[in-house]
Protein backbone atom coordinates (compact mmCIF):
# COMPACT_ATOMS: atom_id res chain seq x y z
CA UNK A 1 25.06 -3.28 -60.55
CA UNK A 2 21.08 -2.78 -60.20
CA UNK A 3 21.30 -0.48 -57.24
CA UNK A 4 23.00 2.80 -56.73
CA UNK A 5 25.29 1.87 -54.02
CA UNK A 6 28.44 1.74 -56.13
CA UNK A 7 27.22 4.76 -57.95
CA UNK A 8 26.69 6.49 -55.20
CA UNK A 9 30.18 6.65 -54.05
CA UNK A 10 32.09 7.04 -57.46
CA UNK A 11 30.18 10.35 -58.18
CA UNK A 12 31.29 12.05 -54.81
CA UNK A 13 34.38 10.92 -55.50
CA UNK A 14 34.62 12.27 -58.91
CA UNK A 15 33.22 15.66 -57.93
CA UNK A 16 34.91 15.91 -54.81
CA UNK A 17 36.97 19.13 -54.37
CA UNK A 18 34.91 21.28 -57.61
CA UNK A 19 32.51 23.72 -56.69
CA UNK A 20 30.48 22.66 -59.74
CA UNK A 21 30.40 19.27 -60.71
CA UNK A 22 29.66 20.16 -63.79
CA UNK A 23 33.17 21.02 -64.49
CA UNK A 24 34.64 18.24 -62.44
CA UNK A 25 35.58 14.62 -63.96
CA UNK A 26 32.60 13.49 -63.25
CA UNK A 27 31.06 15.19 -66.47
CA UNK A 28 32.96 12.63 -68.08
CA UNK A 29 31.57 9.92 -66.72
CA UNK A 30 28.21 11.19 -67.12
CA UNK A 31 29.08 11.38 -71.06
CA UNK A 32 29.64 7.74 -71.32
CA UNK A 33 26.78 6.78 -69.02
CA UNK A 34 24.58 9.29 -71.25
CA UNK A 35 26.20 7.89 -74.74
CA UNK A 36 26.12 4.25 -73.92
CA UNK A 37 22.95 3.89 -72.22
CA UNK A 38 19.96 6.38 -72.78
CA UNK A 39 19.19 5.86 -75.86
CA UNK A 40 19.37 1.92 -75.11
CA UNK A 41 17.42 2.23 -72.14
CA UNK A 42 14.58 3.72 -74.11
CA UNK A 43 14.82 0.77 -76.58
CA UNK A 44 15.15 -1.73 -74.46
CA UNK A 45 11.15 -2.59 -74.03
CA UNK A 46 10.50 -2.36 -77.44
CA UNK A 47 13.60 -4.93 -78.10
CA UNK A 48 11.85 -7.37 -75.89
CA UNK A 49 8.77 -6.86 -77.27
CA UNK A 50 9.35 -6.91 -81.37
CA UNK A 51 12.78 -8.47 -81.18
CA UNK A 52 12.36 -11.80 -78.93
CA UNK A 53 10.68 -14.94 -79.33
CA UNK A 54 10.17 -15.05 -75.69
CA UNK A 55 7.32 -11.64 -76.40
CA UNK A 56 6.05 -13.23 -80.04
CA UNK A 57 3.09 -14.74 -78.28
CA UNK A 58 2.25 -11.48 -76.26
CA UNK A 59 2.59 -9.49 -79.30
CA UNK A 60 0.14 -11.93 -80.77
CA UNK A 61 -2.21 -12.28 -78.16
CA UNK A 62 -2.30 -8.64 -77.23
CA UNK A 63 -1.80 -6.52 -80.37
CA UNK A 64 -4.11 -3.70 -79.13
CA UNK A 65 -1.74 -3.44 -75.71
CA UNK A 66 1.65 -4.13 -78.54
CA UNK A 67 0.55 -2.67 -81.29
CA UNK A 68 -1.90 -0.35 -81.18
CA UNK A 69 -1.83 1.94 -78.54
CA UNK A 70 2.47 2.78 -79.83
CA UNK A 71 1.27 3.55 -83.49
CA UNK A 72 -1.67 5.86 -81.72
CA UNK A 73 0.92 7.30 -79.71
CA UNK A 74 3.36 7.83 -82.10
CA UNK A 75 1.06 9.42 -84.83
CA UNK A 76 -0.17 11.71 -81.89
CA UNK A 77 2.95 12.81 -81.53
CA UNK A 78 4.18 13.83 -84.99
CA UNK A 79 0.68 15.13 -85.52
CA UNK A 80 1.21 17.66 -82.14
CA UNK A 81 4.28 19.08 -83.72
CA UNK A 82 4.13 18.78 -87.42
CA UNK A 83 0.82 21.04 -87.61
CA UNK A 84 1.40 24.30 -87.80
CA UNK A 85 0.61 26.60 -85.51
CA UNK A 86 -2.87 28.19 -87.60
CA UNK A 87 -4.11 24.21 -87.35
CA UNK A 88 -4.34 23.85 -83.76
CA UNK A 89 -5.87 26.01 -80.95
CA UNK A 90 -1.64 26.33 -79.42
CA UNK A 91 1.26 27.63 -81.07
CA UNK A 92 4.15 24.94 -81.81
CA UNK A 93 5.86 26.37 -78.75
CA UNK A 94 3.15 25.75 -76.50
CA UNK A 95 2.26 22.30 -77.42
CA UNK A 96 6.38 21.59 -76.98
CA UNK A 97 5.86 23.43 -73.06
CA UNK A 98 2.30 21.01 -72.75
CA UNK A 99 4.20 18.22 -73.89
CA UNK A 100 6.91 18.46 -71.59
CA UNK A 101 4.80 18.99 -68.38
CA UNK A 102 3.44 15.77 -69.50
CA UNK A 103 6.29 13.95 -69.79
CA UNK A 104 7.91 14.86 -66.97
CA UNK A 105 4.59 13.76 -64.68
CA UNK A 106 4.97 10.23 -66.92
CA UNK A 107 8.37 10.44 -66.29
CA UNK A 108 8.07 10.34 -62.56
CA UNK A 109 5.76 8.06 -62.57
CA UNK A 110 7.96 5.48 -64.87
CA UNK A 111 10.90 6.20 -61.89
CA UNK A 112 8.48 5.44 -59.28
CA UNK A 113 7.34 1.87 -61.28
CA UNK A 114 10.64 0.73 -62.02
CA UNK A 115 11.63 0.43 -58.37
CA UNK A 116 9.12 -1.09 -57.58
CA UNK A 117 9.18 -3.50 -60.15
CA UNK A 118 12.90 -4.01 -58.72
CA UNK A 119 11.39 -4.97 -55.48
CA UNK A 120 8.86 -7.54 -56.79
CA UNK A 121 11.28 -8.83 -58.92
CA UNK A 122 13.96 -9.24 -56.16
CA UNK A 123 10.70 -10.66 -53.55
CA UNK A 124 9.94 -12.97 -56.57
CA UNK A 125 12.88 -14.29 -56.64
CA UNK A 126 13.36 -14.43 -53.16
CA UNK A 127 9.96 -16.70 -52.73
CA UNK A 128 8.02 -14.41 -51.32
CA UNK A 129 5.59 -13.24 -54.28
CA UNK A 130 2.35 -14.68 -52.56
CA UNK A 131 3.13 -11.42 -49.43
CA UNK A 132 0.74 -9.40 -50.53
CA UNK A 133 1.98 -7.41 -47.35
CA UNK A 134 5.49 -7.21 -48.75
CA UNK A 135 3.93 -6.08 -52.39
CA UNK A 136 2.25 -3.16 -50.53
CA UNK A 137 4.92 -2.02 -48.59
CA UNK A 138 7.00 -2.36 -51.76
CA UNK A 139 4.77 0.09 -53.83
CA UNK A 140 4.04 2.17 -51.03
CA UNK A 141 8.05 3.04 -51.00
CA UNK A 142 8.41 2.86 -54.08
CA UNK A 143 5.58 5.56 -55.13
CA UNK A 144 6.36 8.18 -51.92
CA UNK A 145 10.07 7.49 -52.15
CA UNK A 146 10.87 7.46 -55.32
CA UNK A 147 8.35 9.20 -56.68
CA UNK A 148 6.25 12.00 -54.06
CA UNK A 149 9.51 13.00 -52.28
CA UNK A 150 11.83 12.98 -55.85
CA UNK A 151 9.24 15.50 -56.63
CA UNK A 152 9.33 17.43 -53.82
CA UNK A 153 13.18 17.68 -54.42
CA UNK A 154 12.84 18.77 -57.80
CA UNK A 155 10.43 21.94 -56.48
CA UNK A 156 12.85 22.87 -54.06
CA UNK A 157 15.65 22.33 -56.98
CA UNK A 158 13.61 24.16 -59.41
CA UNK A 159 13.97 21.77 -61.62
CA UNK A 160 10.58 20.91 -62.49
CA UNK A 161 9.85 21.22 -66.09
CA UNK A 162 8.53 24.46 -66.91
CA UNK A 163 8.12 25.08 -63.00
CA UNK A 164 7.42 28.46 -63.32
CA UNK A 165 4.78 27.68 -65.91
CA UNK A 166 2.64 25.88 -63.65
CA UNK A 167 4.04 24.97 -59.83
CA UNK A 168 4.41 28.50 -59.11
CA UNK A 169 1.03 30.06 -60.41
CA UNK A 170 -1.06 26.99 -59.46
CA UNK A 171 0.25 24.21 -57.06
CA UNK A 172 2.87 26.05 -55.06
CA UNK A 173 1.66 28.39 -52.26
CA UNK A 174 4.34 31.51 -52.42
CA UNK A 175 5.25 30.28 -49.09
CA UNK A 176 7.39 27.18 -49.99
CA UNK A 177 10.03 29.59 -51.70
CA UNK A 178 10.65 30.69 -47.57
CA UNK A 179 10.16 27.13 -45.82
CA UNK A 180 12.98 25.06 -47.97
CA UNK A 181 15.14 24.51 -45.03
CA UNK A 182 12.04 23.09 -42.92
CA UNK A 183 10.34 20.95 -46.10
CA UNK A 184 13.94 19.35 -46.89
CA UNK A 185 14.27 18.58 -43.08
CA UNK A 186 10.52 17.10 -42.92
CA UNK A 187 11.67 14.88 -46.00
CA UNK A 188 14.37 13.10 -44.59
CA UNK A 189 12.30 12.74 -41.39
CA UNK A 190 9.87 10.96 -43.70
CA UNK A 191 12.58 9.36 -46.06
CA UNK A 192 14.64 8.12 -42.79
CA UNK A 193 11.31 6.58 -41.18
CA UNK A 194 10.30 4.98 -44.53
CA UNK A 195 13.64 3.40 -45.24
CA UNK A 196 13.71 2.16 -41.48
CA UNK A 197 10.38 0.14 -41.59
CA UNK A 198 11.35 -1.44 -45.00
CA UNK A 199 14.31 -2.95 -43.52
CA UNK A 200 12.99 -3.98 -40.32
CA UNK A 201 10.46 -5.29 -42.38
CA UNK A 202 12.89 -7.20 -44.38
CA UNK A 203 14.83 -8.41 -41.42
CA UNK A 204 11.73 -10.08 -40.23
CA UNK A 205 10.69 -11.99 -43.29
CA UNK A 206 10.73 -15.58 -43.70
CA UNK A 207 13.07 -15.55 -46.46
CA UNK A 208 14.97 -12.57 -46.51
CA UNK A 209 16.93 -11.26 -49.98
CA UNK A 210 20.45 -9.29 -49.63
CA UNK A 211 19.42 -7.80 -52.98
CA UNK A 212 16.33 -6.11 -51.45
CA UNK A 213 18.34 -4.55 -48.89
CA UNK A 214 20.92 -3.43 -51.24
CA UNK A 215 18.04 -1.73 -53.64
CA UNK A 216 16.51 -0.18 -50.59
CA UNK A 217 19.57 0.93 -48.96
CA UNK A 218 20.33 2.52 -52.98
CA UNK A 219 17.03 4.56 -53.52
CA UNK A 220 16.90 5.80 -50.27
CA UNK A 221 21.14 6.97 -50.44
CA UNK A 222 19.93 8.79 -53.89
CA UNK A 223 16.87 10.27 -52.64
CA UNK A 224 19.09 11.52 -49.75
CA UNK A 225 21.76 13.41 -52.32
CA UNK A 226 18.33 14.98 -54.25
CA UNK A 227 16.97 16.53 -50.84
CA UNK A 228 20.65 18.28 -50.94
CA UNK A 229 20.78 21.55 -52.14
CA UNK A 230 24.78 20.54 -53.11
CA UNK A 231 24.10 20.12 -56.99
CA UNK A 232 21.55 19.31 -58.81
CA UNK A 233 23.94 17.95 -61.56
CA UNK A 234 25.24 15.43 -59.14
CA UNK A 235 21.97 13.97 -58.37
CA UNK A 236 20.82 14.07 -62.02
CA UNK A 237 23.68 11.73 -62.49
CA UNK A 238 23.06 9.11 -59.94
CA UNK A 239 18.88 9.20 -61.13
CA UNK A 240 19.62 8.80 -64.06
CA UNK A 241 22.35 6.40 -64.54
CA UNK A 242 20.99 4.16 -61.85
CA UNK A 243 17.52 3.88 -64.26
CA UNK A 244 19.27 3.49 -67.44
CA UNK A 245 21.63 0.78 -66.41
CA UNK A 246 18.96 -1.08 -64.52
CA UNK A 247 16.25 -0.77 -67.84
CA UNK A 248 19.58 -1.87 -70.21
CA UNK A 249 20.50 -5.02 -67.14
CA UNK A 250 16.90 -6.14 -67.04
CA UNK A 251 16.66 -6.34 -70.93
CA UNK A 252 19.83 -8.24 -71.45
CA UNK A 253 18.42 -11.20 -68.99
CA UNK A 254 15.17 -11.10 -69.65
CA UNK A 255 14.79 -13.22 -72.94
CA UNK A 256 17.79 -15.52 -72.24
CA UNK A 257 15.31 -18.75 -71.90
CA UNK A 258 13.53 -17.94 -74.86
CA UNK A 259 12.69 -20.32 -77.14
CA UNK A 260 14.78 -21.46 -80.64
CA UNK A 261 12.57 -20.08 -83.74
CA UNK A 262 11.26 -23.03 -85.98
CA UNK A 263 11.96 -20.67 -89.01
CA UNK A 264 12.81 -17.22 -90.40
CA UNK A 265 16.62 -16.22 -90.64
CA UNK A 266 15.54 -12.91 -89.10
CA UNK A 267 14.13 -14.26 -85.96
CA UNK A 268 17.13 -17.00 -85.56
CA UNK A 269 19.68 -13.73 -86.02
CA UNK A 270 17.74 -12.28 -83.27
CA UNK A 271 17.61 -15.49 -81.51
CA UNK A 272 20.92 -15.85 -81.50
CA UNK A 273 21.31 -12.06 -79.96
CA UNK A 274 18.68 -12.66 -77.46
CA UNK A 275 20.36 -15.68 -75.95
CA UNK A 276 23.68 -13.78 -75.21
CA UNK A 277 23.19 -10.73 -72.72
CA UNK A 278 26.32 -8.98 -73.95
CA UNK A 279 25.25 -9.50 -77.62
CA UNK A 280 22.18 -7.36 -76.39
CA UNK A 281 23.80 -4.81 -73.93
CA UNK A 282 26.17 -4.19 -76.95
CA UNK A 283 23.53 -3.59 -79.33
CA UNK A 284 21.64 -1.14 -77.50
CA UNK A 285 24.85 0.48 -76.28
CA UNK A 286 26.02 0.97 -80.05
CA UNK A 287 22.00 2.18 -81.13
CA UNK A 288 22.71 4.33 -77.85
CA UNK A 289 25.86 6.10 -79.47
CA UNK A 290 24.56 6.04 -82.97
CA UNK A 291 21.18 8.13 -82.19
CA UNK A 292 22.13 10.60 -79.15
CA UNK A 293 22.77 13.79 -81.27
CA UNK A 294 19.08 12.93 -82.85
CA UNK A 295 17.62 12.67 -79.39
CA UNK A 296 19.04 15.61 -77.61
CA UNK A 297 17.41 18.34 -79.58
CA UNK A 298 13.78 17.16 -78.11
CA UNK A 299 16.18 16.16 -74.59
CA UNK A 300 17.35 19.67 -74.70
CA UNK A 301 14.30 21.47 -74.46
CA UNK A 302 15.32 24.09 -71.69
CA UNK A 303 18.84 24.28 -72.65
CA UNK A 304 22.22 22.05 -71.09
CA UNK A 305 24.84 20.28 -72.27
CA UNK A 306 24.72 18.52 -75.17
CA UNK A 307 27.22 15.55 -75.08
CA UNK A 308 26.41 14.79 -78.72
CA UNK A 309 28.08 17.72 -79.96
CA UNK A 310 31.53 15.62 -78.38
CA UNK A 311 31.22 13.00 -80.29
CA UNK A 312 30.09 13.89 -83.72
CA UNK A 313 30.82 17.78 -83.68
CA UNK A 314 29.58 19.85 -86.35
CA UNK A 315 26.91 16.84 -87.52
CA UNK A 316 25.45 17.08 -84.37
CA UNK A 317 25.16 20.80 -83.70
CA UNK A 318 23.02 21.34 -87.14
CA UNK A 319 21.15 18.85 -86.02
CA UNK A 320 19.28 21.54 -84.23
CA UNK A 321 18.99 24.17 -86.70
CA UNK A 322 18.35 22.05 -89.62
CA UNK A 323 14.45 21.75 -91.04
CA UNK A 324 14.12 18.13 -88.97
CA UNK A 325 14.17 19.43 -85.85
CA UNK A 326 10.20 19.61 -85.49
CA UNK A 327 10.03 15.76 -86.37
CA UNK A 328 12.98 14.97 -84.13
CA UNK A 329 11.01 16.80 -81.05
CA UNK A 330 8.04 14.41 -82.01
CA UNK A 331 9.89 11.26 -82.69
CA UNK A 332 11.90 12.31 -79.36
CA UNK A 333 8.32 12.27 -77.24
CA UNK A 334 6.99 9.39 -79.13
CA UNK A 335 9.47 7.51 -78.09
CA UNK A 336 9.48 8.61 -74.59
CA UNK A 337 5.57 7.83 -74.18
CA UNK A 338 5.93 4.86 -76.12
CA UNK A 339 8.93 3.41 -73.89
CA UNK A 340 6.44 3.92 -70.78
CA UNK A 341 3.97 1.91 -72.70
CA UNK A 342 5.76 -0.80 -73.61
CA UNK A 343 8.12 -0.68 -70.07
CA UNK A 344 4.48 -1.54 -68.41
CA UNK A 345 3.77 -4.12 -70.43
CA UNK A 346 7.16 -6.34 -70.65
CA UNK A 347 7.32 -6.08 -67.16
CA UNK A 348 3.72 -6.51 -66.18
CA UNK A 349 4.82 -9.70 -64.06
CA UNK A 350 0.85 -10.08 -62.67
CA UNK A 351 0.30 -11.56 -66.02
CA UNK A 352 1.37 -15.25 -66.12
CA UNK A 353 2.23 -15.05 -69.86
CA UNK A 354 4.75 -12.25 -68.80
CA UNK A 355 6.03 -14.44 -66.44
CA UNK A 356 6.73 -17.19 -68.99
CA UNK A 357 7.85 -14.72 -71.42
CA UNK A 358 10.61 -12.70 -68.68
CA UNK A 359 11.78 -16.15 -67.42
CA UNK A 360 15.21 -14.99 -68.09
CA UNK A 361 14.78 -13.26 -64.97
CA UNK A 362 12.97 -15.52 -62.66
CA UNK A 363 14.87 -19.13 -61.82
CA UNK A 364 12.79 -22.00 -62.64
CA UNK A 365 11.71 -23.08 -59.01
CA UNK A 366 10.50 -19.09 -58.63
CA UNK A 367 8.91 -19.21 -62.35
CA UNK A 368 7.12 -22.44 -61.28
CA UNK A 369 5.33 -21.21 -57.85
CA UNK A 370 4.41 -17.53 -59.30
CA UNK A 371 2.79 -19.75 -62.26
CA UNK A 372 1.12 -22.11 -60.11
CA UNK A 373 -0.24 -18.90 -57.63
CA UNK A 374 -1.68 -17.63 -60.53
């Protein structure tokens, strides 16, 4: 479920035969995927981290890393669009386009990190985390795969936020707009050699893991549809899905070893949550539902469809007129910058206490030699 190999598949189908997928059944599917899991995704971290024994003695330990650095975040946020615009050297607007540009570098970024922290996870589990070899090749895809050449496809998309903002005027020679056909061709070259040495560097390791392949085989098949020019909506479904439903996956297994509290009837509640991964994937699939119509007016910066408006109608739709929307753009961003925080942390799998914490996802023969390399 991790990879994007049965993804991959079900959204051609789905949009096979419509000249825009947009209007094709697929939509639907992208309307659960969107309702049941973005929202969730972008809770997930902070579930492990303020909702799990397994974190408690991280959040302890490390409250400037926990703690700190989300409330600064947070209160950075709200102050960036609650000022008005005589209090700050940029109108509202242009703090909302700043913001954006930033998020969607972080954003990339985050895509990047998360498959790579796939692959160590998968070469953790596989026995292989002492490779440093391996570990480089893993971030080295990871980072020009799924992160460089997504970017590149985005340019040649247009879909860059605020592209003509800043790409055009500053990065972008005026010549790209005439060489598509030859940059797209030059990134499959690159995306076809990359995806060729990882696997013939997997089919030489000692120990080799069907799940690496799988993941590989995945990013590579969705980095293929984003070099299309097809649709962009098609390949906005398969990125996005695929990231949600691995950040949601991850969460649910993560603090399933956890230890029982010794008191509280708050933390055994959650206790009793954390130790049953569909207990979690159904709470963050119902917060999911319950807070996509507040989300979309920050998601919705530069216009689309807004799936909330489905579901709850008329509630959602003044939504973004009413006199909340500035604090729902900054509580939208906050939490954005916050889940990339906290993401990096939970997972941070270098740090033995993270290890001990995330054994949910590491069997105990695995969780025993990373500890002991350490």
């Amino acid at each position: 479920m991790l990879n994007a190999l049965w993804l991959l598949p079900l959204a051609l189908w789905l949009s096979h035969g419509y000249s825009n997928p947009e209007s094709s059944p697929l939509d639907f599917l992208y309307l659960g995927l969107t309702a049941l899991f973005w929202i969730g995704h972008r809770l997930s971290s902070a579930w492990l981290a303020y909702c799990t024994e397994a974190y408690r003695p991280l959040l302890r330990n490390e409250p400037v890393r926990f703690v700190v650095l989300p409330l600064v975040v947070t209160v950075a946020c709200f102050a960036v669009f609650l000022s008005p615009d005589a209090s700050l050297p940029w109108t509202r607007e242009e703090r909302v386009v700043g913001m954006a540009i930033l998020d969607y570098a972080l954003v990339t970024y985050h895509f990047a990190s998360q498959h790579f922290g796939a692959l160590s996870l998968y070469r953790m589990r596989a026995e292989r985390a002492r490779c440093t070899r391996t570990r480089r090749l893993d971030r080295l895809f990871a980072l020009s795969v799924g992160g460089a050449l997504v970017f590149v496809a985005d340019i040649l998309a247009g879909s860059v936020a605020y592209q003509d903002l800043w790409t055009d005027r500053w990065l972008i020679p005026a010549w790209v707009a005439s060489k598509h056909g030859g940059i797209r061709k030059a990134a499959i070259l690159l995306l076809l050699i990359a995806t060729a040495l990882m696997l013939v560097a997997e089919a030489r390791a000692p120990r080799r893991s069907l799940p690496r392949v799988l993941y590989i085989l995945g990013l590579a098949a969705m980095v293929t549809v984003a070099l299309q020019p097809r649709s962009l909506f098609l390949y906005l479904v398969i990125w996005t899905s695929q990231h949600w439903i691995l950040a949601v996956g991850l969460a649910s297994q993560t603090p399933s070893g956890e230890p029982t509290p010794a008191s509280g009837t708050v933390r055994r509640v959650f206790h009793a949550l954390n130790a049953r991964s569909w207990a979690i994937l159904l709470v963050l699939a119902v917060s999911s539902v319950l807070l996509l119509p507040f989300f979309e007016v920050e998601a919705n910066r530069q216009g689309g469809t807004y799936y909330g408006d489905r579901i709850f109608g008329a509630i959602a739709a003044g939504l973004r007129t009413s006199s909340w929307v500035p604090a729902l753009v900054a509580a939208g961003f906050a939490s954005g910058f916050v889940h990339y925080l906290l993401d990096r942390s939970v997972y941070r799998m270098s740090d033995p206490q993270v290890r001990c914490a995330a054994c949910g996802l590491l069997d105990r023969r695995t969780l025993q030699n990373s500890l002991h390399i350490s």
